[in-house]
Structure formats: C-alpha cells, structure tokens
N, C-alpha and C. Protein backbone atom coordinates (compact mmCIF):
# COMPACT_ATOMS: atom_id res chain seq x y z
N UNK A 1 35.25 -10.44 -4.50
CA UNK A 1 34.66 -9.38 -5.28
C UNK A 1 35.80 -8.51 -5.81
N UNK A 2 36.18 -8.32 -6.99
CA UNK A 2 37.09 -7.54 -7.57
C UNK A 2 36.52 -6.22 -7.82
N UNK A 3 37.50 -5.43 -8.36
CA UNK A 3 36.84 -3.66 -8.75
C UNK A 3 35.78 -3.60 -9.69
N UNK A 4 35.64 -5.03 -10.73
CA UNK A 4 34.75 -4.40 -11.89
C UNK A 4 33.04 -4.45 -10.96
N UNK A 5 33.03 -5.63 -9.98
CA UNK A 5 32.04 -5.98 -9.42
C UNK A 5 31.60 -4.77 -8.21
N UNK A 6 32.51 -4.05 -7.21
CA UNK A 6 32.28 -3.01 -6.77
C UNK A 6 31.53 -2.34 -7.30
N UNK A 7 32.31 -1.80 -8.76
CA UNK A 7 32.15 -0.69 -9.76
C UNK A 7 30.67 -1.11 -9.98
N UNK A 8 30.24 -2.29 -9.75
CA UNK A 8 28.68 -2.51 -10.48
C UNK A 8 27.59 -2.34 -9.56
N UNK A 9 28.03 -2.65 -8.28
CA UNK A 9 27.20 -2.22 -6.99
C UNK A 9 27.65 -0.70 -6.88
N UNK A 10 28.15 -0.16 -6.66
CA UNK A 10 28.53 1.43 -6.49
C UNK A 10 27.36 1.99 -7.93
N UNK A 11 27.52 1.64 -8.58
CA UNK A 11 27.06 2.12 -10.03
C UNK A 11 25.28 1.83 -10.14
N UNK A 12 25.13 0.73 -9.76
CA UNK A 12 23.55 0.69 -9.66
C UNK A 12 23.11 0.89 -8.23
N UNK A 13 23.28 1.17 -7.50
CA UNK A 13 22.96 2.25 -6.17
C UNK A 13 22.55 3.49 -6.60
N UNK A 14 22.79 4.23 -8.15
CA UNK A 14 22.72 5.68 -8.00
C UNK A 14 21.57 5.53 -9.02
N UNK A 15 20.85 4.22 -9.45
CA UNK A 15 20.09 4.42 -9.92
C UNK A 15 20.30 3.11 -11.50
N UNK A 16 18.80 3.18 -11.94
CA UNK A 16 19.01 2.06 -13.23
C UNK A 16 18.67 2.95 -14.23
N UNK A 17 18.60 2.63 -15.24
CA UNK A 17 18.06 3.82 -16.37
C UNK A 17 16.81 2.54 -16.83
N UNK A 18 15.86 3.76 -17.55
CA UNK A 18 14.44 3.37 -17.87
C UNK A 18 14.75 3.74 -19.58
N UNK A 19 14.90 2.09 -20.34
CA UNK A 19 15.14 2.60 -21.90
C UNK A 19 14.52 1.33 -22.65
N UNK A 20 15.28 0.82 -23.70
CA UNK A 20 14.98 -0.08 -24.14
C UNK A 20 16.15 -0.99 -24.00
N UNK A 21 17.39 -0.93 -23.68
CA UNK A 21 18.23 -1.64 -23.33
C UNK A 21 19.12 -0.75 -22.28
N UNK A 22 18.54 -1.03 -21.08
CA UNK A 22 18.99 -0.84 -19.74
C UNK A 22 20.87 -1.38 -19.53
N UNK A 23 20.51 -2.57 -19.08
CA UNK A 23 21.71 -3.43 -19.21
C UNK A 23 22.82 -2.76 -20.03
N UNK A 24 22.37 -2.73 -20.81
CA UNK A 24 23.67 -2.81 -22.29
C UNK A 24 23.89 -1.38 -21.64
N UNK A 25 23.34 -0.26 -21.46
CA UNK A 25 23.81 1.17 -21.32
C UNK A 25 24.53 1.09 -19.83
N UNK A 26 24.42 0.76 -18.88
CA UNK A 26 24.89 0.41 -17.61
C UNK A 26 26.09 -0.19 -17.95
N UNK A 27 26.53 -1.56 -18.71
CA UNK A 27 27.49 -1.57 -19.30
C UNK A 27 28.26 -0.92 -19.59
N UNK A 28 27.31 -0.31 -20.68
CA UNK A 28 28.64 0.75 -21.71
C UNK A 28 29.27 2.01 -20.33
N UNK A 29 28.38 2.23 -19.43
CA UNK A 29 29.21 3.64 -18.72
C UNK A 29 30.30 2.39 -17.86
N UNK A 30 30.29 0.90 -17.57
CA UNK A 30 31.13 0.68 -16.73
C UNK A 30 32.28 -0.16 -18.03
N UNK A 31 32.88 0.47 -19.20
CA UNK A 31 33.34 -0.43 -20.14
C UNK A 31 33.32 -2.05 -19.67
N UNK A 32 32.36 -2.61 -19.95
CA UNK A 32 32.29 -4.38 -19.74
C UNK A 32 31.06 -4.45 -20.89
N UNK A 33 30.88 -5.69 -21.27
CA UNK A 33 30.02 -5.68 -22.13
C UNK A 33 28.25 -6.32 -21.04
N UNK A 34 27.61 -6.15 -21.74
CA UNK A 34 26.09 -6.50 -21.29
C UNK A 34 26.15 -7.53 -20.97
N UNK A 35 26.96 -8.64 -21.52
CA UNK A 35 26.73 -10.27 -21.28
C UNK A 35 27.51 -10.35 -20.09
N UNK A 36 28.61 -9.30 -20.30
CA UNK A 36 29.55 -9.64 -18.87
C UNK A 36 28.71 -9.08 -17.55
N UNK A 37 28.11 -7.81 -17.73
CA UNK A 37 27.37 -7.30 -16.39
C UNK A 37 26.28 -8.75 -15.84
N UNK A 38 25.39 -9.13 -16.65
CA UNK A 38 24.48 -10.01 -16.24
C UNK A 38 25.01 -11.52 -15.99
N UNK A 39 26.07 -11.54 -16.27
CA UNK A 39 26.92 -12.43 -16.18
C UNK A 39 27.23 -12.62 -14.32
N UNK A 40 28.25 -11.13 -14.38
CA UNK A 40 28.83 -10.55 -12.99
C UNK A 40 27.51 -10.96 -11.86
N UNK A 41 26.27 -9.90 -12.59
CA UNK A 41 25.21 -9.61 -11.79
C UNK A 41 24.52 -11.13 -11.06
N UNK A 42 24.69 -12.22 -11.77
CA UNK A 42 24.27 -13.62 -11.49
C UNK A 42 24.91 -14.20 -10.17
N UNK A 43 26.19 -14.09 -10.90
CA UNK A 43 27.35 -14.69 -9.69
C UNK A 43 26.79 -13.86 -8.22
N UNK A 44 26.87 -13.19 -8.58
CA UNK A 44 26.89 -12.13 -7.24
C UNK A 44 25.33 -12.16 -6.43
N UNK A 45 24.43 -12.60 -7.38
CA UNK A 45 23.17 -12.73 -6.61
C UNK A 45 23.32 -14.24 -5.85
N UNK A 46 23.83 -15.44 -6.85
CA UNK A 46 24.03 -17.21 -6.42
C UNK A 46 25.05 -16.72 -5.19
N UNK A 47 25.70 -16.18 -4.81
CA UNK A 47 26.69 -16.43 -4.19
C UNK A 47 26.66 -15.48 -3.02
N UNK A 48 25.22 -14.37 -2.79
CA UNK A 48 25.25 -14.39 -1.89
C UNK A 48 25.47 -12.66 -1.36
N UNK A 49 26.55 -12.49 -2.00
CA UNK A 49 26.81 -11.30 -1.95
C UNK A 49 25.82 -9.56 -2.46
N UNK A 50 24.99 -9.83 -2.81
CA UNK A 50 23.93 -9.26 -3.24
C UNK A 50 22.63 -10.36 -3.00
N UNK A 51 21.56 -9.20 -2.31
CA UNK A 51 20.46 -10.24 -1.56
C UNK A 51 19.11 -10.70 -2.58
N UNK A 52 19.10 -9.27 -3.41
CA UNK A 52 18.06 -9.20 -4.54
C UNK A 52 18.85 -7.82 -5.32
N UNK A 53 18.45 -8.22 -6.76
CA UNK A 53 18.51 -6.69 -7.24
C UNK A 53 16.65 -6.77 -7.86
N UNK A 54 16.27 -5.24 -8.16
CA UNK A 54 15.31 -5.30 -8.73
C UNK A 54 14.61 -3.57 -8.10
N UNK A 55 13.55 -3.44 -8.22
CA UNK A 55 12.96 -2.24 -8.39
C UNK A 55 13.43 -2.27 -6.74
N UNK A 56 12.53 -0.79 -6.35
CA UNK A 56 12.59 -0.24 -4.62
C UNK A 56 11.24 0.30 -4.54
N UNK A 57 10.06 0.05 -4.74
CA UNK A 57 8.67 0.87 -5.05
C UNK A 57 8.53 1.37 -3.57
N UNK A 58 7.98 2.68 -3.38
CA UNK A 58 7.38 3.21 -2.33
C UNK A 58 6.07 2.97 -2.24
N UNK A 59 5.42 2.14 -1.30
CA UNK A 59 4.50 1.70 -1.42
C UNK A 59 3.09 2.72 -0.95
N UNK A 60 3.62 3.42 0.22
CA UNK A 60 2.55 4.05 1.23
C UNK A 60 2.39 5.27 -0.40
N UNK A 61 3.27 5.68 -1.11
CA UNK A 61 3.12 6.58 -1.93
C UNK A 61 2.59 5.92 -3.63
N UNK A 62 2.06 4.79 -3.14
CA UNK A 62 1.09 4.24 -4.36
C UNK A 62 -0.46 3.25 -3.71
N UNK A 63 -0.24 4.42 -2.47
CA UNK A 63 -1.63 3.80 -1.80
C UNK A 63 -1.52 2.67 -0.56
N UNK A 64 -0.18 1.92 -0.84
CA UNK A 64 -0.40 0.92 -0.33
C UNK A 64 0.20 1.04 1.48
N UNK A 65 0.52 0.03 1.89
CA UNK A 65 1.08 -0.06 3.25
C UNK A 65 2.49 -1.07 3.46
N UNK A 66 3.28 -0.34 4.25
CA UNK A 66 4.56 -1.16 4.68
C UNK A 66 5.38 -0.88 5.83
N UNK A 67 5.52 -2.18 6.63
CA UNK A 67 5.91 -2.00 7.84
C UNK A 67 6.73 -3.51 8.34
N UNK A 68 7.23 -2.98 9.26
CA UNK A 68 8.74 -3.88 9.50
C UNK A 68 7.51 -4.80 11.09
N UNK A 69 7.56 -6.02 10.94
CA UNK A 69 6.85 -6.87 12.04
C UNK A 69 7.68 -7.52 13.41
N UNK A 70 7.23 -8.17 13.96
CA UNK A 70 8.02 -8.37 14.98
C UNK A 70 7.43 -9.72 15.65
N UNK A 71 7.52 -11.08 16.15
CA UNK A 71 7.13 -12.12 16.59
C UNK A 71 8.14 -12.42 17.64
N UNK A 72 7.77 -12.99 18.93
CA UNK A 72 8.07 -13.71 20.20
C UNK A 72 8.06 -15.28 19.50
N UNK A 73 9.41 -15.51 18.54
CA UNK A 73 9.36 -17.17 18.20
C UNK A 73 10.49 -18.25 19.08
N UNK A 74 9.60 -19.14 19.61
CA UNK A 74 10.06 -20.34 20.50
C UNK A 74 11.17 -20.44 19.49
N UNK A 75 12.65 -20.50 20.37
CA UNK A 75 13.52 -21.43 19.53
C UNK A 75 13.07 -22.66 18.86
N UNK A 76 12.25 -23.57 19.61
CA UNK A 76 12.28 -25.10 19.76
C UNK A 76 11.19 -25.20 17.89
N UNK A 77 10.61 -24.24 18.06
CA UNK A 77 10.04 -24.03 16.44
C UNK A 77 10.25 -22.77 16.25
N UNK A 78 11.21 -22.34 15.99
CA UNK A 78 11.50 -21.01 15.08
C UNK A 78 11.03 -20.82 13.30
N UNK A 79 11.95 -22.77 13.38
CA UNK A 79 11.79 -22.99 11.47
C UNK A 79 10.29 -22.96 11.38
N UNK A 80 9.58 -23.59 12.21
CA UNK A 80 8.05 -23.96 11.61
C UNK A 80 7.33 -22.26 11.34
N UNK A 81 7.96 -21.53 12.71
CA UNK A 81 7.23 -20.31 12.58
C UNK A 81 7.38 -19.48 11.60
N UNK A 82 8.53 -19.51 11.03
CA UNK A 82 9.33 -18.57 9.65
C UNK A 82 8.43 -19.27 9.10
N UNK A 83 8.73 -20.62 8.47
CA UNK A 83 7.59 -20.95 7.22
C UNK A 83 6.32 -20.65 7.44
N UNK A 84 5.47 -20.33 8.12
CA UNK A 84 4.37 -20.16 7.94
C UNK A 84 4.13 -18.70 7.74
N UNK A 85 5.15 -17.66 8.44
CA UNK A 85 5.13 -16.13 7.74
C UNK A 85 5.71 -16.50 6.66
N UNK A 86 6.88 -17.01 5.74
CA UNK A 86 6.98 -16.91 4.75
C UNK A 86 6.20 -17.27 3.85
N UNK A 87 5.30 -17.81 4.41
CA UNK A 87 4.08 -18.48 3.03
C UNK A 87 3.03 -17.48 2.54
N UNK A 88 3.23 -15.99 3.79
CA UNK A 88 2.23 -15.36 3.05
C UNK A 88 3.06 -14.69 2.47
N UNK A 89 2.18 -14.04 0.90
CA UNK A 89 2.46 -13.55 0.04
C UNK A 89 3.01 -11.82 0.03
N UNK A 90 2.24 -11.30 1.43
CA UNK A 90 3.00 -10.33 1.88
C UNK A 90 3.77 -10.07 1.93
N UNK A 91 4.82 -10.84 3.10
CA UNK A 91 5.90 -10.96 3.62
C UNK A 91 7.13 -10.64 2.77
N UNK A 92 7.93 -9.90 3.00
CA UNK A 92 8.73 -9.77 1.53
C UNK A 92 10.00 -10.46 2.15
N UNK A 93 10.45 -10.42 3.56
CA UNK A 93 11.52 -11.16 3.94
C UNK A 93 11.59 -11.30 5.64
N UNK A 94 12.46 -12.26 6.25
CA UNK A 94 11.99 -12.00 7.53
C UNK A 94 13.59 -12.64 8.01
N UNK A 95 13.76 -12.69 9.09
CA UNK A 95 15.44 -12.52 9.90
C UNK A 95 14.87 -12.92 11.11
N UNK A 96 16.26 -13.60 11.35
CA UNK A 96 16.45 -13.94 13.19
C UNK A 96 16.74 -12.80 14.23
N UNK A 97 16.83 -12.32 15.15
CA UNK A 97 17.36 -11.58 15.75
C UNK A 97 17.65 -11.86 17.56
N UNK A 98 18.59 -11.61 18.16
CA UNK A 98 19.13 -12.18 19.31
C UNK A 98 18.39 -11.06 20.17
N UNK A 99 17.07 -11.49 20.46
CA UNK A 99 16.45 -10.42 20.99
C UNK A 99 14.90 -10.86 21.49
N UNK A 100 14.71 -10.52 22.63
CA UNK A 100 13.02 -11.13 23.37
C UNK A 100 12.35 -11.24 21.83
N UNK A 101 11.72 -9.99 20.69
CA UNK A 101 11.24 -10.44 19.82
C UNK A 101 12.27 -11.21 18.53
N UNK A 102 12.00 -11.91 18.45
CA UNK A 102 13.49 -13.21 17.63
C UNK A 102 13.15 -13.40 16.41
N UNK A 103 12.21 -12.81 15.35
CA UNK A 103 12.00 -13.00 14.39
C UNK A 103 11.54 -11.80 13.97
N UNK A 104 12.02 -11.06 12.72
CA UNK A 104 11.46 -9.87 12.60
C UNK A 104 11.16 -10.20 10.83
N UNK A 105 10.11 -9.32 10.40
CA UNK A 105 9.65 -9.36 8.76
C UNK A 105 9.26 -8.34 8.09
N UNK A 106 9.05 -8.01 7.08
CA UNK A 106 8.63 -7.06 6.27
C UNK A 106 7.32 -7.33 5.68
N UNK A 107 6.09 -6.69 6.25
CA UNK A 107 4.90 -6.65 5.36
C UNK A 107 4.94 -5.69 4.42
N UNK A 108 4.17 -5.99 3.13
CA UNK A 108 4.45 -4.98 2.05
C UNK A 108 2.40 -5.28 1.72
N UNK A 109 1.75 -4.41 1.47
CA UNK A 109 0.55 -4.65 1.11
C UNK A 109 -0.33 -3.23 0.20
N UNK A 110 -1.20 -3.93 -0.21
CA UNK A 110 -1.84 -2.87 -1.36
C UNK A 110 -2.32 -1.89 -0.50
N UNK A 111 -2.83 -1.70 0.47
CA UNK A 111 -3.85 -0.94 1.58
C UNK A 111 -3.35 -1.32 2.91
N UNK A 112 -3.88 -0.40 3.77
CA UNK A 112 -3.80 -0.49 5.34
C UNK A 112 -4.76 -1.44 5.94
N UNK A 113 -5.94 -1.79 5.59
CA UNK A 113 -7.03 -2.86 5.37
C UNK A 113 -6.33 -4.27 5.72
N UNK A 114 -5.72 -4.63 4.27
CA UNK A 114 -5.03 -5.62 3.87
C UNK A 114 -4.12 -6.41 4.68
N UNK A 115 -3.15 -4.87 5.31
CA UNK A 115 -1.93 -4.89 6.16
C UNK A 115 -2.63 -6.00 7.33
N UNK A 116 -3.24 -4.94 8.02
CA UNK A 116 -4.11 -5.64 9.13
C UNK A 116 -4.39 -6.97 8.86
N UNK A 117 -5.13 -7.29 7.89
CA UNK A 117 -6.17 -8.97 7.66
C UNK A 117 -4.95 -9.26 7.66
N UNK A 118 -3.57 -9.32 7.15
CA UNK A 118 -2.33 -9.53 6.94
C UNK A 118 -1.71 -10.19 8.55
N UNK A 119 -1.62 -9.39 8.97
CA UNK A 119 -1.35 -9.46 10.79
C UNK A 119 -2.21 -10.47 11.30
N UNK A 120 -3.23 -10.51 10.77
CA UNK A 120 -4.32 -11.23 11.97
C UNK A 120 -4.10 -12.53 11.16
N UNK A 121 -3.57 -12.99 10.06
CA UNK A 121 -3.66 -14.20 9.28
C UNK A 121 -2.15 -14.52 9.94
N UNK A 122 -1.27 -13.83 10.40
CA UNK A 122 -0.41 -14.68 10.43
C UNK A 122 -0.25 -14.86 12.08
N UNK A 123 -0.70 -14.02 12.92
CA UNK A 123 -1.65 -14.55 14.20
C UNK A 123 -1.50 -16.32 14.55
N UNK A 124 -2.98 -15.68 13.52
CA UNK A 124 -3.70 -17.12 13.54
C UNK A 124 -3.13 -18.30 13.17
N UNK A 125 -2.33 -18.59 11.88
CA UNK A 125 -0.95 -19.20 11.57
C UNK A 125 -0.60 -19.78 12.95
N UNK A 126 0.23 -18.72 13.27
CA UNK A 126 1.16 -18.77 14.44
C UNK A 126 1.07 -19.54 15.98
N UNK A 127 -0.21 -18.56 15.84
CA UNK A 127 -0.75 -18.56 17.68
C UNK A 127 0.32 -17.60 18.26
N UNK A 128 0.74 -16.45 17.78
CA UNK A 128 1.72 -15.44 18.05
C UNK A 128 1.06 -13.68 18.20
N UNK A 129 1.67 -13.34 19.09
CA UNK A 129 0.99 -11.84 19.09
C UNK A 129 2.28 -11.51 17.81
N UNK A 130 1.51 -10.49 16.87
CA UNK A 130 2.52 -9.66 16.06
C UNK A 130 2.83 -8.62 16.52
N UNK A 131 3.75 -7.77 16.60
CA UNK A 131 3.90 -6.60 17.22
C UNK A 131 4.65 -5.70 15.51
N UNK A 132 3.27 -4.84 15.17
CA UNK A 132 3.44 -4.12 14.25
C UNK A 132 4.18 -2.93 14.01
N UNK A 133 5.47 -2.19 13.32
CA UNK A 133 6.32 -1.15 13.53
C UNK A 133 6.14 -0.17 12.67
N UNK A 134 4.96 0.14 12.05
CA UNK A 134 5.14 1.33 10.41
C UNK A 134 6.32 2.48 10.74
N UNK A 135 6.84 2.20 9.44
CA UNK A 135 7.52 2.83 9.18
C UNK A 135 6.77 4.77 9.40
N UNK A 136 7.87 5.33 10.10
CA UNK A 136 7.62 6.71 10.45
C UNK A 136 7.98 7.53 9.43
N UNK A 137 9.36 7.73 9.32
CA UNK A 137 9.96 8.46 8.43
C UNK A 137 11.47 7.02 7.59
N UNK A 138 11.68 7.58 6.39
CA UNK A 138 11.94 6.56 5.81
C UNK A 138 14.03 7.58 5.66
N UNK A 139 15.16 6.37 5.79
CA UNK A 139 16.24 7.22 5.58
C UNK A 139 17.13 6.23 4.55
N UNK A 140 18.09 6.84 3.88
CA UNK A 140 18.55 5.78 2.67
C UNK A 140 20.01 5.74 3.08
N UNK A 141 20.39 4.87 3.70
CA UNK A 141 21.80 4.92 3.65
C UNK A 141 22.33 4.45 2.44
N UNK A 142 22.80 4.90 1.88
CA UNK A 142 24.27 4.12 0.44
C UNK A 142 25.51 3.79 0.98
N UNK A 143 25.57 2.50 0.73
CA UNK A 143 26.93 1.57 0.35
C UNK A 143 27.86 1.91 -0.85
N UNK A 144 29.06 2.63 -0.38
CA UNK A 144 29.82 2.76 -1.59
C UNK A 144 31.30 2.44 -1.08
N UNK A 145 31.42 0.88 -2.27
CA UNK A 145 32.67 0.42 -1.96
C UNK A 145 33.68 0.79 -2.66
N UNK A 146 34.77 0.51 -2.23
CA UNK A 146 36.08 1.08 -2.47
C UNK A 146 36.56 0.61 -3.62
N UNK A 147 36.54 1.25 -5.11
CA UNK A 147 36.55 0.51 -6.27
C UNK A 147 38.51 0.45 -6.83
C-alpha cells in the first residue's frame, strides 16, 4: 500500500460526498484522477486489504434491528455451519473465533420481529442454540494511516 492508497482510506473514513459525481470530486481533493481512484479502490478491495467499501446505514434508527450473534460450532463442521448462516440473507458477515462460542455474525434486519424469525431460522438450519448480543451503545473507532 503506498501513500496515494493510505491517502484514499484516511480520506474516505471522514466521509463520501452526496453529488452527481462523487468519485471524480474525492479525486480531485486527493490530486489523482477518477479512473485512477476506482482503479486504486478495486485493487484494494481484490486484494484484500479493504473488506467492503459502501454505505454504513444505522439500522435501529430506520426502524430496523442489528445485532452481533454468537454459535457453539463443532470444528468437525464449522464449514457446513457458516454456509448455512451465510445463506441467510440477513447475515451480513460472520468470523471464526478461538473461543467456547467459535463462530460469531452480524444480523442486520428490517424489524425486531424479523430479527427473531431470523434467529429461530438459523436454529433450525443449524440444530444450534444462537446466543443473541444487540448492540447497546454503538462507538466508532477511525483508522488513520500514516500517509
């Protein structure tokens, strides 16, 4: 990762602008051209180093519900158990962790309703107790690398 690529993570951390050509103005404040940012921005998503870019919606503050999950998954099927939480449409991402609960995920859902039928579908999936975490209070750490 060189400085212009820092400069592009440091730079969209503080925010995207809402216009008709986003990109190109994000550009122009980091002198590179538009083709080069989405260019940069590609590499850096294929390769790993950036996980997603894209919106951050607050969900509980558009009605909906979101909360970090938790599953007791058998090593011996860990993979089978991930795929079957990843298949629901909820799920926005889910991780290993070296820990009694060994699989942890992110439900994201329109309602608290939902959340639930959400939990109990992937249960049932499973044959797994979920152990549900809502989010309490929410804190933003920023990453700012050394450009």
């Amino acid at each position: 990762m060189d400085k212009i690529d820092r400069a592009i993570i440091n730079t969209l951390q503080e925010g995207f602008p809402v216009c008709d050509s986003p990109y190109k103005q994000v550009a122009s404040a980091l002198n590179i051209t538009e083709d080069d940012l989405l260019k940069r921005l590609d590499c850096l998503l294929q390769n790993g180093t950036l996980s997603r870019f894209g919106p951050l919606f607050h969900a509980e503050q558009m009605g909906g519900a979101l909360s970090l999950a938790a599953v007791k998954a058998p090593q011996a099927s860990f993979d089978e158990i991930a795929e079957k939480i990843n298949s629901q449409p909820e799920v926005a991402h889910n991780y290993a962790r070296d820990h009694k609960l060994s699989m942890w995920f992110v439900l994201a859902t329109e309602t608290l309703e939902q959340q639930q039928a959400s939990i109990q579908q992937i249960e049932n999936l499973t044959g797994l107790t979920v152990y549900n975490m809502p989010k309490i209070k929410e804190y933003f750490v920023g990453l700012k690398l050394e450009a």
